[in-house]
C-alpha atoms as a PDB file:
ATOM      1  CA  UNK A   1     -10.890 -20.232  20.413  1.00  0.00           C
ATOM      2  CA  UNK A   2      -7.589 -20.243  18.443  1.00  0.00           C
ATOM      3  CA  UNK A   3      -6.516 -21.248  14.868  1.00  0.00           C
ATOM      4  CA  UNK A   4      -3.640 -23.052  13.718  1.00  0.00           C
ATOM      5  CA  UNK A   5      -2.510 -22.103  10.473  1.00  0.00           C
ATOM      6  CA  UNK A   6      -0.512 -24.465   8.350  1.00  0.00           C
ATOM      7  CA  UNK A   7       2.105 -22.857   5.714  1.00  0.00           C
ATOM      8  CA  UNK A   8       4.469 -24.103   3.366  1.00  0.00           C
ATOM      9  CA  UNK A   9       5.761 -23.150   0.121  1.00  0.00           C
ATOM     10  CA  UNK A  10       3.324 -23.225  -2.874  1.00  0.00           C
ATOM     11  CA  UNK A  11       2.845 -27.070  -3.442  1.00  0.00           C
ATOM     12  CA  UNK A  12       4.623 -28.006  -0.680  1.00  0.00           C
ATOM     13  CA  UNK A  13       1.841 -28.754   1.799  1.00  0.00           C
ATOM     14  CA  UNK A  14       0.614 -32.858   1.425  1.00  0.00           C
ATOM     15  CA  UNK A  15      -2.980 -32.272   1.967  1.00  0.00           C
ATOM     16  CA  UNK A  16      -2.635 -35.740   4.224  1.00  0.00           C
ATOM     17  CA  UNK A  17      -0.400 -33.632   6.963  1.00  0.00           C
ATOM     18  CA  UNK A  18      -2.655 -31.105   7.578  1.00  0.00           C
ATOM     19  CA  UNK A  19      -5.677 -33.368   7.783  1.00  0.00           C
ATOM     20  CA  UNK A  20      -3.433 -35.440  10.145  1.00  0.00           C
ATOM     21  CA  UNK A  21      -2.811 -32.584  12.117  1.00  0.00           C
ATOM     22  CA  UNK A  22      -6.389 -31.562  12.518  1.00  0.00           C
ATOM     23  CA  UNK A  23      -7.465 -34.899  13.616  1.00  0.00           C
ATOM     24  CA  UNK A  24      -5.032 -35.396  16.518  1.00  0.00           C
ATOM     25  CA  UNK A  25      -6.059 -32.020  17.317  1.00  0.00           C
ATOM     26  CA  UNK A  26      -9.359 -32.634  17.245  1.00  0.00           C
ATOM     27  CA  UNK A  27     -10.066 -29.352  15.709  1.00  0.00           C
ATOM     28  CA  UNK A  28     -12.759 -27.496  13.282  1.00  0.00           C
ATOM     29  CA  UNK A  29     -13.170 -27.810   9.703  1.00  0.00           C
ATOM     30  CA  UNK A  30      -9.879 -27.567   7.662  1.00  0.00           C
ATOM     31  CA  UNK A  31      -9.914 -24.315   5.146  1.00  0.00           C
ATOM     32  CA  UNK A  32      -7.604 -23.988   2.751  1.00  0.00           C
ATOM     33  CA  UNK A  33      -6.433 -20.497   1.883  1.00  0.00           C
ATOM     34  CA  UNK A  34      -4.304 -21.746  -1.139  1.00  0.00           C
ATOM     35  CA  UNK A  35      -4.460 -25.106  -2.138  1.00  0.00           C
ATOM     36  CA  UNK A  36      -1.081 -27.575  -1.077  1.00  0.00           C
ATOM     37  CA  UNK A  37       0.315 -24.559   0.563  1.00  0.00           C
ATOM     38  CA  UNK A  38      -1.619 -22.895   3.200  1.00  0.00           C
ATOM     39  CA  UNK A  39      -4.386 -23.832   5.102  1.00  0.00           C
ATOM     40  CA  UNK A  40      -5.941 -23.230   8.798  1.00  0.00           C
ATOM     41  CA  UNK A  41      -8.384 -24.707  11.330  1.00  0.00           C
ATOM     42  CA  UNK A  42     -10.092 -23.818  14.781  1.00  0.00           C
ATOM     43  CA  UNK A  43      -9.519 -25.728  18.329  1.00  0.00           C
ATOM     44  CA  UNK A  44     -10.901 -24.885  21.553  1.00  0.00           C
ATOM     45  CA  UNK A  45      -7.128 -25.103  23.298  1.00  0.00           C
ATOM     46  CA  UNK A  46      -3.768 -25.041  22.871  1.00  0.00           C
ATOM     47  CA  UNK A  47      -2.292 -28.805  22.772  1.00  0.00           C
ATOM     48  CA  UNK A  48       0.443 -29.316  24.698  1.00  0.00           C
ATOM     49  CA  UNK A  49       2.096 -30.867  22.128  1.00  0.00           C
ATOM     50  CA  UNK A  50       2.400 -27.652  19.764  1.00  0.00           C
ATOM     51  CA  UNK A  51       6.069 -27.345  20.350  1.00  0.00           C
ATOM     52  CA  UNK A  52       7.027 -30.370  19.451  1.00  0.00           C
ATOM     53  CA  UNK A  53       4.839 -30.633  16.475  1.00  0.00           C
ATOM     54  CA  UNK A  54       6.489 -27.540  15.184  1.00  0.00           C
ATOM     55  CA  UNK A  55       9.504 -29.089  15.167  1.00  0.00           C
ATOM     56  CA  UNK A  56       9.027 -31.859  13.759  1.00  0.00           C
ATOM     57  CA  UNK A  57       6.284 -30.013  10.802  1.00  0.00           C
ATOM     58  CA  UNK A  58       9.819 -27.615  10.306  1.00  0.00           C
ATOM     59  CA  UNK A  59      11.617 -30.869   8.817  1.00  0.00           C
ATOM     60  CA  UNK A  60       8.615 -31.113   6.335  1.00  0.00           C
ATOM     61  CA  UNK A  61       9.238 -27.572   5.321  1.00  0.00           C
ATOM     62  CA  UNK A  62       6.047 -26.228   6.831  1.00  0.00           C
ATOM     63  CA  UNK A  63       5.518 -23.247   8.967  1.00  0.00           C
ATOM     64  CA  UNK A  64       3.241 -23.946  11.899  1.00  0.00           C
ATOM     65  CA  UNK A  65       1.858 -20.951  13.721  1.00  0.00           C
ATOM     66  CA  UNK A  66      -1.243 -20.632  16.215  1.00  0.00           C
ATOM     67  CA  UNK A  67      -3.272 -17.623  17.341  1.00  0.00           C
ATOM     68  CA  UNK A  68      -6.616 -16.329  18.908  1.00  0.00           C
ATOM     69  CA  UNK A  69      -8.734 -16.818  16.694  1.00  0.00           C
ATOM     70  CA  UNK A  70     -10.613 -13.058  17.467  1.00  0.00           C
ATOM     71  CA  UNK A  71      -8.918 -10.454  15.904  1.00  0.00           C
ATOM     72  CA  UNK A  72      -6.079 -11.549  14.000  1.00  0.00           C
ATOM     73  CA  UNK A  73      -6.522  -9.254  11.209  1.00  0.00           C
ATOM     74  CA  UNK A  74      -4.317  -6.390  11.743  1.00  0.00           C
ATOM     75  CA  UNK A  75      -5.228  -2.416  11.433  1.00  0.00           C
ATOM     76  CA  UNK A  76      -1.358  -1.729  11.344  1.00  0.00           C
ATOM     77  CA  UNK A  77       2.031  -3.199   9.702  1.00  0.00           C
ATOM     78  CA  UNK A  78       5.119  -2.489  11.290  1.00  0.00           C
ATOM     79  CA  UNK A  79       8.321  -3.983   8.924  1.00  0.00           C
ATOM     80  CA  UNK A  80      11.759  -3.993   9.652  1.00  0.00           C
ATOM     81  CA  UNK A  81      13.680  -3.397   6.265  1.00  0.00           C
ATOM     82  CA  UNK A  82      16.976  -5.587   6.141  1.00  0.00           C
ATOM     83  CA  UNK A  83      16.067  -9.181   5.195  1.00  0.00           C
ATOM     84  CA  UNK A  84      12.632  -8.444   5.813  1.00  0.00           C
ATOM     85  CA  UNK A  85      11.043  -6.367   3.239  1.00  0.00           C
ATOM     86  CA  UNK A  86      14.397  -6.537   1.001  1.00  0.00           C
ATOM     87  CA  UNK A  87      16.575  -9.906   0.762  1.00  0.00           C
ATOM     88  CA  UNK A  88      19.857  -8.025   1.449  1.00  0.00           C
ATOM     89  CA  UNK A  89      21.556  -5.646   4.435  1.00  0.00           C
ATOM     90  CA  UNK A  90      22.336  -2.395   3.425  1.00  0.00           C
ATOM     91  CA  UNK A  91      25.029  -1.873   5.398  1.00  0.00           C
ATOM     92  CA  UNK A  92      26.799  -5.146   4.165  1.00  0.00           C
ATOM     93  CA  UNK A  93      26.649  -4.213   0.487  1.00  0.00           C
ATOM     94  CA  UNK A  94      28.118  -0.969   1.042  1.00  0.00           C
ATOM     95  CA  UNK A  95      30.851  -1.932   2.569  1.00  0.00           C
ATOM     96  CA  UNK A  96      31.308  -4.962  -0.190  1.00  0.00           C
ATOM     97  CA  UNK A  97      31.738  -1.696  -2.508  1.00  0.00           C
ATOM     98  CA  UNK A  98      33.711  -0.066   0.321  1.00  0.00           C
ATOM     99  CA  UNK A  99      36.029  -3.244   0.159  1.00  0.00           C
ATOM    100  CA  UNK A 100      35.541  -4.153   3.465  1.00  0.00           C
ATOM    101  CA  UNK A 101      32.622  -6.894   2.823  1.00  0.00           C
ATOM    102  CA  UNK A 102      33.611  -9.648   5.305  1.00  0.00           C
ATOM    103  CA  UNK A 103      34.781  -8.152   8.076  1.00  0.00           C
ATOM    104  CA  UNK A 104      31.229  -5.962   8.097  1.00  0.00           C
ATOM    105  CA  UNK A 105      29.459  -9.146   7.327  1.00  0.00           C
ATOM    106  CA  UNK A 106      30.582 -10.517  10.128  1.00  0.00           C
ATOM    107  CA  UNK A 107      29.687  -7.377  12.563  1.00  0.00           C
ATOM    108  CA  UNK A 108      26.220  -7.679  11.153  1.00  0.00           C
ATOM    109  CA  UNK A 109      25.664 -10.885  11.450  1.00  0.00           C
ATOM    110  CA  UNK A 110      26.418 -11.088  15.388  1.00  0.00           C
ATOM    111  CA  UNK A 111      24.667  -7.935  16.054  1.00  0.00           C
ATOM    112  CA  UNK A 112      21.681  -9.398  14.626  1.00  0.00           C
ATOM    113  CA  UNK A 113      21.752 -12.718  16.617  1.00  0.00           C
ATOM    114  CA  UNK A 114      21.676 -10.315  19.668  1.00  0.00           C
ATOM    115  CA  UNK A 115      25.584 -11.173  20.563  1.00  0.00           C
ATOM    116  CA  UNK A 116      26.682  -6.946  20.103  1.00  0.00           C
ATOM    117  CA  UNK A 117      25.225  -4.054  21.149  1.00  0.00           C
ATOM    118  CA  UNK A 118      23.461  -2.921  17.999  1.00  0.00           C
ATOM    119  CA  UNK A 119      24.191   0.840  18.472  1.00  0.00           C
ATOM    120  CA  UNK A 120      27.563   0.094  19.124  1.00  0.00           C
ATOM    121  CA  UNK A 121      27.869  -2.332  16.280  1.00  0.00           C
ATOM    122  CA  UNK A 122      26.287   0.252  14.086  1.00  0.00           C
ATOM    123  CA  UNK A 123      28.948   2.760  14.595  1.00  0.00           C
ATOM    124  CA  UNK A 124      31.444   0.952  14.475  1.00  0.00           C
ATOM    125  CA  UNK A 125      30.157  -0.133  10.958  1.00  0.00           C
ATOM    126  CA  UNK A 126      29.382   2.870   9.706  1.00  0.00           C
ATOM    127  CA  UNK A 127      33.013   4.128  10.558  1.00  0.00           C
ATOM    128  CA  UNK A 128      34.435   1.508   7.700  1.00  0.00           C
ATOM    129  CA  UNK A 129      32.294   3.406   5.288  1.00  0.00           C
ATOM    130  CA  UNK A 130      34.110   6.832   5.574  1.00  0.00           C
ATOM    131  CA  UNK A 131      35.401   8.351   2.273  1.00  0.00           C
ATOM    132  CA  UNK A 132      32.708   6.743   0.019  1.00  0.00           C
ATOM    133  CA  UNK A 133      31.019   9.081  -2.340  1.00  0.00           C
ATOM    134  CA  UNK A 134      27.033   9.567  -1.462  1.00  0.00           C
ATOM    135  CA  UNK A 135      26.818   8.518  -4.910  1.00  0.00           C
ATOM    136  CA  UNK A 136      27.208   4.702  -4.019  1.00  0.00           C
ATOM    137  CA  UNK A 137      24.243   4.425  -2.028  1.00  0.00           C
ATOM    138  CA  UNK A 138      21.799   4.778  -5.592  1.00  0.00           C
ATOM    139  CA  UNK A 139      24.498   2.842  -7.292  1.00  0.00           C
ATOM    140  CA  UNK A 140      24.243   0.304  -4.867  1.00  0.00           C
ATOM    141  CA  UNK A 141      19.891   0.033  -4.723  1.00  0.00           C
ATOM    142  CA  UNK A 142      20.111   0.397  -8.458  1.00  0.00           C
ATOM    143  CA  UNK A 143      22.336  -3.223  -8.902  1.00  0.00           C
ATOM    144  CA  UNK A 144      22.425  -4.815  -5.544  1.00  0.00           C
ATOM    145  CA  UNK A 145      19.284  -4.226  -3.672  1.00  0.00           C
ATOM    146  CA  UNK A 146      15.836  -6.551  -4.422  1.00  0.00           C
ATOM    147  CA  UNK A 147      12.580  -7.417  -2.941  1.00  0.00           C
ATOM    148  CA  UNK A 148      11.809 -10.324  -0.462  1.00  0.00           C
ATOM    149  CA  UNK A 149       8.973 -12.131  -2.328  1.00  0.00           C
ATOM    150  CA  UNK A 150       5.413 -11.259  -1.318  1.00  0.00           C
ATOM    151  CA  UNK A 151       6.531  -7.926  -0.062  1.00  0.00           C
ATOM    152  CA  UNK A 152       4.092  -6.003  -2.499  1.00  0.00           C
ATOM    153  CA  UNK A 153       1.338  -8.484  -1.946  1.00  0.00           C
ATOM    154  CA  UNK A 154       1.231  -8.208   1.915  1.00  0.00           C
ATOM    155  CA  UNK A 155       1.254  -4.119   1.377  1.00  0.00           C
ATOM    156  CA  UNK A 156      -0.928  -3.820  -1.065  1.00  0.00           C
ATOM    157  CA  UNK A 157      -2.981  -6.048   0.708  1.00  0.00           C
ATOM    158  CA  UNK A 158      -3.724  -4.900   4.183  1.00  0.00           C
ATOM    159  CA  UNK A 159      -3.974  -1.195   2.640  1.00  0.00           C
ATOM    160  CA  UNK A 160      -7.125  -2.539   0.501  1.00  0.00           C
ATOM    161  CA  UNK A 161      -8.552  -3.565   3.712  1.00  0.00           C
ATOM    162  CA  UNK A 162      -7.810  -0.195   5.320  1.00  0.00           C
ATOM    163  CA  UNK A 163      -4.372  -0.846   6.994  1.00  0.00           C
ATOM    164  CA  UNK A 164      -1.744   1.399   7.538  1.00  0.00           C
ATOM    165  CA  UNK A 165       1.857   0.410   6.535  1.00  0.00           C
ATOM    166  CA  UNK A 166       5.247   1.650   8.109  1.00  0.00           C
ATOM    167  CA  UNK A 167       8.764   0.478   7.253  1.00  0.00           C
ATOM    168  CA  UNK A 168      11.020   0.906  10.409  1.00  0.00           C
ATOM    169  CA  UNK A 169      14.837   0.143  10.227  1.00  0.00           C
ATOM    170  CA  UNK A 170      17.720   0.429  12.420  1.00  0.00           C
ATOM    171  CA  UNK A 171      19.316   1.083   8.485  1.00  0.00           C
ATOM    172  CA  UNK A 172      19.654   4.304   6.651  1.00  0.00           C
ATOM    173  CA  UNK A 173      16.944   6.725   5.957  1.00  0.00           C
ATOM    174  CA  UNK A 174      18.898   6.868   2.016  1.00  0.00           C
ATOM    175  CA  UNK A 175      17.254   3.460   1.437  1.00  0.00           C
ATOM    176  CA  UNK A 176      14.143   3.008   3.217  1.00  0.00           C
ATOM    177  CA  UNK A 177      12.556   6.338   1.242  1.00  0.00           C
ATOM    178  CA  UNK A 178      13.074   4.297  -1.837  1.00  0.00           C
ATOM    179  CA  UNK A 179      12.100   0.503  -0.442  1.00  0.00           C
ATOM    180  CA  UNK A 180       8.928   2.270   1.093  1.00  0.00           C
ATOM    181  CA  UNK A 181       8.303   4.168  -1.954  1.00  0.00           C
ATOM    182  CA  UNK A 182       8.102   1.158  -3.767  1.00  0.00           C
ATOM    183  CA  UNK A 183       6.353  -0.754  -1.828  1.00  0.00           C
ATOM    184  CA  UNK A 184       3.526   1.120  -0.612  1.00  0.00           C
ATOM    185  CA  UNK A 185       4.686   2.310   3.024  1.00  0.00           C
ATOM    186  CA  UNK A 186       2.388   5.189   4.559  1.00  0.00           C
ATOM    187  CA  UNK A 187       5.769   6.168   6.279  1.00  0.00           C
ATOM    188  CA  UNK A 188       9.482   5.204   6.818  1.00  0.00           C
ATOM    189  CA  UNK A 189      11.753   5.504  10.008  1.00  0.00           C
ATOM    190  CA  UNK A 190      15.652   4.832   9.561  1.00  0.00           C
ATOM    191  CA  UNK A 191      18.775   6.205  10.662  1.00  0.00           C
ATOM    192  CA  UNK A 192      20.997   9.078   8.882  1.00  0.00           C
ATOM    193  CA  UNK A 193      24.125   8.773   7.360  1.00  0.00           C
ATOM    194  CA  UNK A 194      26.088  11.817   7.582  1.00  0.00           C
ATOM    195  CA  UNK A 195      27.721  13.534   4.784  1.00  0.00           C
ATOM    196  CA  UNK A 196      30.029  16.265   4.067  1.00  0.00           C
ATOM    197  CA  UNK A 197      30.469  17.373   0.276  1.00  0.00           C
ATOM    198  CA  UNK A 198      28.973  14.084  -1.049  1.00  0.00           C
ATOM    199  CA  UNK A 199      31.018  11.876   0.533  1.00  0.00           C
ATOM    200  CA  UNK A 200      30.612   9.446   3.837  1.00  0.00           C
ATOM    201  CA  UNK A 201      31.954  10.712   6.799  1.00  0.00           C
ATOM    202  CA  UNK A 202      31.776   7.694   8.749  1.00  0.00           C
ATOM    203  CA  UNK A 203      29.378   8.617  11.154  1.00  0.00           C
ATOM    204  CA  UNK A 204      25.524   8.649  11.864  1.00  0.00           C
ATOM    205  CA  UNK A 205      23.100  11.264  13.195  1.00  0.00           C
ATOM    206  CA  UNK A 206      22.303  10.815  16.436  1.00  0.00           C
ATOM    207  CA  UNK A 207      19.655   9.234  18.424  1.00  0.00           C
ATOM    208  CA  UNK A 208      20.439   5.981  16.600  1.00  0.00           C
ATOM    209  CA  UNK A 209      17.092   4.811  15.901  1.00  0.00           C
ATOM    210  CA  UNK A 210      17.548   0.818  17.191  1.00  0.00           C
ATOM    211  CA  UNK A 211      15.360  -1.637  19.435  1.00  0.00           C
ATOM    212  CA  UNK A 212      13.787   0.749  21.615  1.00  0.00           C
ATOM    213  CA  UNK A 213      12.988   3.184  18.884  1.00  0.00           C
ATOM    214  CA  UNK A 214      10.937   0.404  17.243  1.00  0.00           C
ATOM    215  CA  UNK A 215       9.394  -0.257  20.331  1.00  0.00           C
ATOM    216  CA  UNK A 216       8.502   3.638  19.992  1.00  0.00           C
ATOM    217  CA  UNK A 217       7.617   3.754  16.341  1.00  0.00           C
ATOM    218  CA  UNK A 218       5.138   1.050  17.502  1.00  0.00           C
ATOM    219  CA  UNK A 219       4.288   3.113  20.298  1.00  0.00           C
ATOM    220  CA  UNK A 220       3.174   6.609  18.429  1.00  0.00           C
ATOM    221  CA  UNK A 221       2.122   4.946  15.727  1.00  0.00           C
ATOM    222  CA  UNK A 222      -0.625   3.128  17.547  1.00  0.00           C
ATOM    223  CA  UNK A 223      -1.514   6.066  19.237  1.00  0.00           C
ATOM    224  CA  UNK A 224      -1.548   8.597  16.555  1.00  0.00           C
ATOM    225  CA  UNK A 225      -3.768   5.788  14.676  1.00  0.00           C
ATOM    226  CA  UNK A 226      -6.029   5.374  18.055  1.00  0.00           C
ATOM    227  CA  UNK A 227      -5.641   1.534  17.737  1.00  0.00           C
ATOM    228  CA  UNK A 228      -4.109  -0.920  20.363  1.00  0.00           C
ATOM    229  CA  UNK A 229      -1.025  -2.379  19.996  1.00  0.00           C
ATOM    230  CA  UNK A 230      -3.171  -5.707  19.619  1.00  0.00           C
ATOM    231  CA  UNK A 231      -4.185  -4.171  16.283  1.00  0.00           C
ATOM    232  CA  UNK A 232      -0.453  -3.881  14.880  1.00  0.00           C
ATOM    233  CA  UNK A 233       1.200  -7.270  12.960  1.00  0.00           C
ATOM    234  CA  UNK A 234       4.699  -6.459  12.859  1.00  0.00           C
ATOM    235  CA  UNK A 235       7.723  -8.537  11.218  1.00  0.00           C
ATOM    236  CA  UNK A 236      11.291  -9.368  11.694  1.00  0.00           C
ATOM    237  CA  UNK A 237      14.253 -10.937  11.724  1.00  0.00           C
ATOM    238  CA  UNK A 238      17.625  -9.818  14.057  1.00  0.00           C
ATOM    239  CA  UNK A 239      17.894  -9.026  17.647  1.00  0.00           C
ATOM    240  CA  UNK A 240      16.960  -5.601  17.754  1.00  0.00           C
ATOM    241  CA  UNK A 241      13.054  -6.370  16.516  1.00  0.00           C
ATOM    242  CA  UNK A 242      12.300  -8.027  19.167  1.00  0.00           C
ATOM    243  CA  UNK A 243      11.326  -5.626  21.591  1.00  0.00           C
ATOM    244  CA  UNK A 244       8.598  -4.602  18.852  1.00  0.00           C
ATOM    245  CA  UNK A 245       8.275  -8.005  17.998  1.00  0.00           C
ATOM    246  CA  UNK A 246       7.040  -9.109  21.580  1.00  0.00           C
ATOM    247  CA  UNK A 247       4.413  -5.755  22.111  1.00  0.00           C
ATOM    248  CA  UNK A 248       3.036  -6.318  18.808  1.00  0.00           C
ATOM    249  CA  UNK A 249      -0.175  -7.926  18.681  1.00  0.00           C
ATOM    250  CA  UNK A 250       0.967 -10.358  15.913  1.00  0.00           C
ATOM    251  CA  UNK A 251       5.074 -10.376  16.247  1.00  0.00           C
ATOM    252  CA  UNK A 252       6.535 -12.681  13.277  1.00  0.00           C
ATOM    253  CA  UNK A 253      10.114 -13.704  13.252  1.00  0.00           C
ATOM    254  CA  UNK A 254      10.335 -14.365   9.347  1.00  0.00           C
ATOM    255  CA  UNK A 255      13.538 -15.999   8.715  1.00  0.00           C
ATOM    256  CA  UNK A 256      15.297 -15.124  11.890  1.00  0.00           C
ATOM    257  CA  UNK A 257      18.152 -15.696  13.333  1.00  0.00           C
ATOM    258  CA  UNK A 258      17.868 -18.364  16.106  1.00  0.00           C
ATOM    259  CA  UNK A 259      17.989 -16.390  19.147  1.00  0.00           C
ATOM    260  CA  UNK A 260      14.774 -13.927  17.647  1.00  0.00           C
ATOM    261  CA  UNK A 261      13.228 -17.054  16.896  1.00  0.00           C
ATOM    262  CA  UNK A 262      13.447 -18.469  20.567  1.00  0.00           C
ATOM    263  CA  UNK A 263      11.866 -15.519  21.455  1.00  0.00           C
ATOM    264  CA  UNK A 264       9.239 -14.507  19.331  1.00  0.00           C
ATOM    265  CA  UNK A 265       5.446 -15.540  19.565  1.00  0.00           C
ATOM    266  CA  UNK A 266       5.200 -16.485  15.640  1.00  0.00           C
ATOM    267  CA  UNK A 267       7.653 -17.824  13.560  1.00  0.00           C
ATOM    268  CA  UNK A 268       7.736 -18.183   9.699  1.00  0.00           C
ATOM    269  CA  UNK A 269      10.746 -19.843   8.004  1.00  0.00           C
ATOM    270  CA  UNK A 270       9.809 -21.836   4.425  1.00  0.00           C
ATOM    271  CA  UNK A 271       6.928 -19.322   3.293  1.00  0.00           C
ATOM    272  CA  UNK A 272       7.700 -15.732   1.852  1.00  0.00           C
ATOM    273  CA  UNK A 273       6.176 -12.157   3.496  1.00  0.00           C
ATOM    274  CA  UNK A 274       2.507 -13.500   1.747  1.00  0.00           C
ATOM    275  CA  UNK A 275       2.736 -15.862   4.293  1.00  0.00           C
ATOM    276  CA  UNK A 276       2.039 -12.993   7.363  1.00  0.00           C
ATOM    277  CA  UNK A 277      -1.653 -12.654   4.982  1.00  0.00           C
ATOM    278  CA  UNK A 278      -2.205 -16.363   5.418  1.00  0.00           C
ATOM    279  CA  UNK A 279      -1.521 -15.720   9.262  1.00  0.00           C
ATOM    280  CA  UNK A 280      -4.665 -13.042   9.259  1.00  0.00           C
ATOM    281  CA  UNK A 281      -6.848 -15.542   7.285  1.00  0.00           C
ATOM    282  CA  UNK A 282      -6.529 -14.292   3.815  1.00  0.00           C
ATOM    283  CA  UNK A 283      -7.184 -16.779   1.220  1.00  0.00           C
ATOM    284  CA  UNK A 284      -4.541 -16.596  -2.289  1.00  0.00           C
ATOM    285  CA  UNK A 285      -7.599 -15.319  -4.223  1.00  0.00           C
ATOM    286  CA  UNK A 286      -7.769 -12.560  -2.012  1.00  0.00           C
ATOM    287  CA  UNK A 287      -4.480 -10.873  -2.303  1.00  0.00           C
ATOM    288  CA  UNK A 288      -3.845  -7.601  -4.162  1.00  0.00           C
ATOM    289  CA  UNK A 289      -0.369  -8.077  -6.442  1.00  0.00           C
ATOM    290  CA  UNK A 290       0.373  -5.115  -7.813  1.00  0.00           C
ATOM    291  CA  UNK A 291       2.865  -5.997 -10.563  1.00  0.00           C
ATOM    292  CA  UNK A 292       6.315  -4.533 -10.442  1.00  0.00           C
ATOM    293  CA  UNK A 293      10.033  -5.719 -10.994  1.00  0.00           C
ATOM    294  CA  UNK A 294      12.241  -7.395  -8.214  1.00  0.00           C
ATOM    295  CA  UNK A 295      14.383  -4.284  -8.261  1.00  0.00           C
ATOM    296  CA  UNK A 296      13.502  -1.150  -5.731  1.00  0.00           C
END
């Protein structure tokens, strides 16, 4: 059995589509988890005609994703940082401080579609940061750094029902204590920067910590938590998730660049991180939001 979940964002849903939907699919009762924004129901199969009706459901501005029904609630979330759990990049805003904005931009932005080596790109990223004062970094999370919406609901969340939470970035360890912090994370993996007097020395400790060290982090993680890797939803958007993305029982591009989407097994582009809750059957009514400014 599998369920097709129907997401869009708040009031964007026409209850008409979704009934539409369910007909042609001859599927189970329609449930709606919030009203004119998400809903879900149960079919026996898989039409052939899923890909297509993604498509043409992304023109309406509604996410389409379908699952096993059996098990989709997750024991584990495993969250990639940059313009996942925060809107920004890390790396790009220091180097907007650093005055060397576009050019880094521009790094970042191929590295994430998958077109650079992401270790490589990393260094050579980090190296246009050398000379800044440590300082920046709380400077920079104090005025340029906010939350992706539905970031504290999806936490707070799958903790109440008893899951654990990790925040895994190939970004810098300097930011990730804070975003996790504030968010709820059981635990945070990132990379270094390395330092000398207070001030950037254009380099970072060493291993890097990119795709395959998610795929670890996903690895020990599972294990230390004696779950499968069935049990673990985990969400994001560049290149180097993917490796996590795929092993993952529940693997969510959320607003990914194209190549990640081709590639991943759920995809999630008009509704916000509360979205990955509708994926797991959570109704609106059942969501923990613990109140707190869009700041970290």
């Amino acid at each position: 059995m599998f369920t097709a979940s129907l997401i869009a964002k708040p009031g964007a849903l026409d209850p008409a589509l979704a009934e539409a939907l369910r007909n042609a699919w001859g599927g189970g009762d329609l449930i709606w988890l919030s009203p004119d924004e998400a809903a879900e129901f149960d079919m026996a199969a898989v039409p052939d005609t899923a890909e297509a009706s993604w498509s043409a459901l992304q023109d309406q501005g509604v996410d389409l994703a379908i699952q096993p029904k059996e098990g989709r609630r997750k024991a584990v979330l495993l969250a990639d940082m940059d313009s996942t759990m925060i809107r920004q990049e890390c790396i790009d805003e220091l180097a907007e401080v650093a005055g060397v904005g576009a050019h880094v931009k521009e790094i970042t932005a191929r590295a994430m579609n998958g077109e650079l080596d992401f270790e490589g790109a990393l260094i050579e990223r980090v190296r246009l940061l050398a000379g800044l004062p440590e300082t920046v970094i709380g400077e920079v999370l104090d005025s340029r750094i906010t939350l992706m919406p539905g970031g504290r609901a999806l936490v707070a969340t799958m903790k109440a029902h008893g899951a654990y939470a990790a925040l895994v970035s190939g970004g810098f360890t300097a930011f990730t204590a804070r975003v996790a912090k504030t968010l709820g994370f059981d635990e945070n993996r990132a990379n270094t920067l390395l330092t000398d007097n207070g001030i950037l020395t254009g380099d970072v400790q060493r291993p890097i910590l990119g795709r395959d060290a998610k795929v670890s982090a996903l690895e020990d993680i599972s294990a230390r938590l004696g779950v499968n890797e069935e049990d673990v939803l985990a969400v994001g958007d560049g290149a180097n998730d993917l490796g996590m993305l795929q092993r993952a029982g529940s693997g969510v591009a959320l607003h990914a660049k194209p190549s990640v989407q081709a590639q991943a097994k759920l995809r999630i582009n008009h509704g916000d991180l509360t979205a990955l809750l509708y994926l797991q059957g959570y109704s609106r009514d059942a969501f923990v939001t613990p109140e707190g400014p869009a700041q970290v």
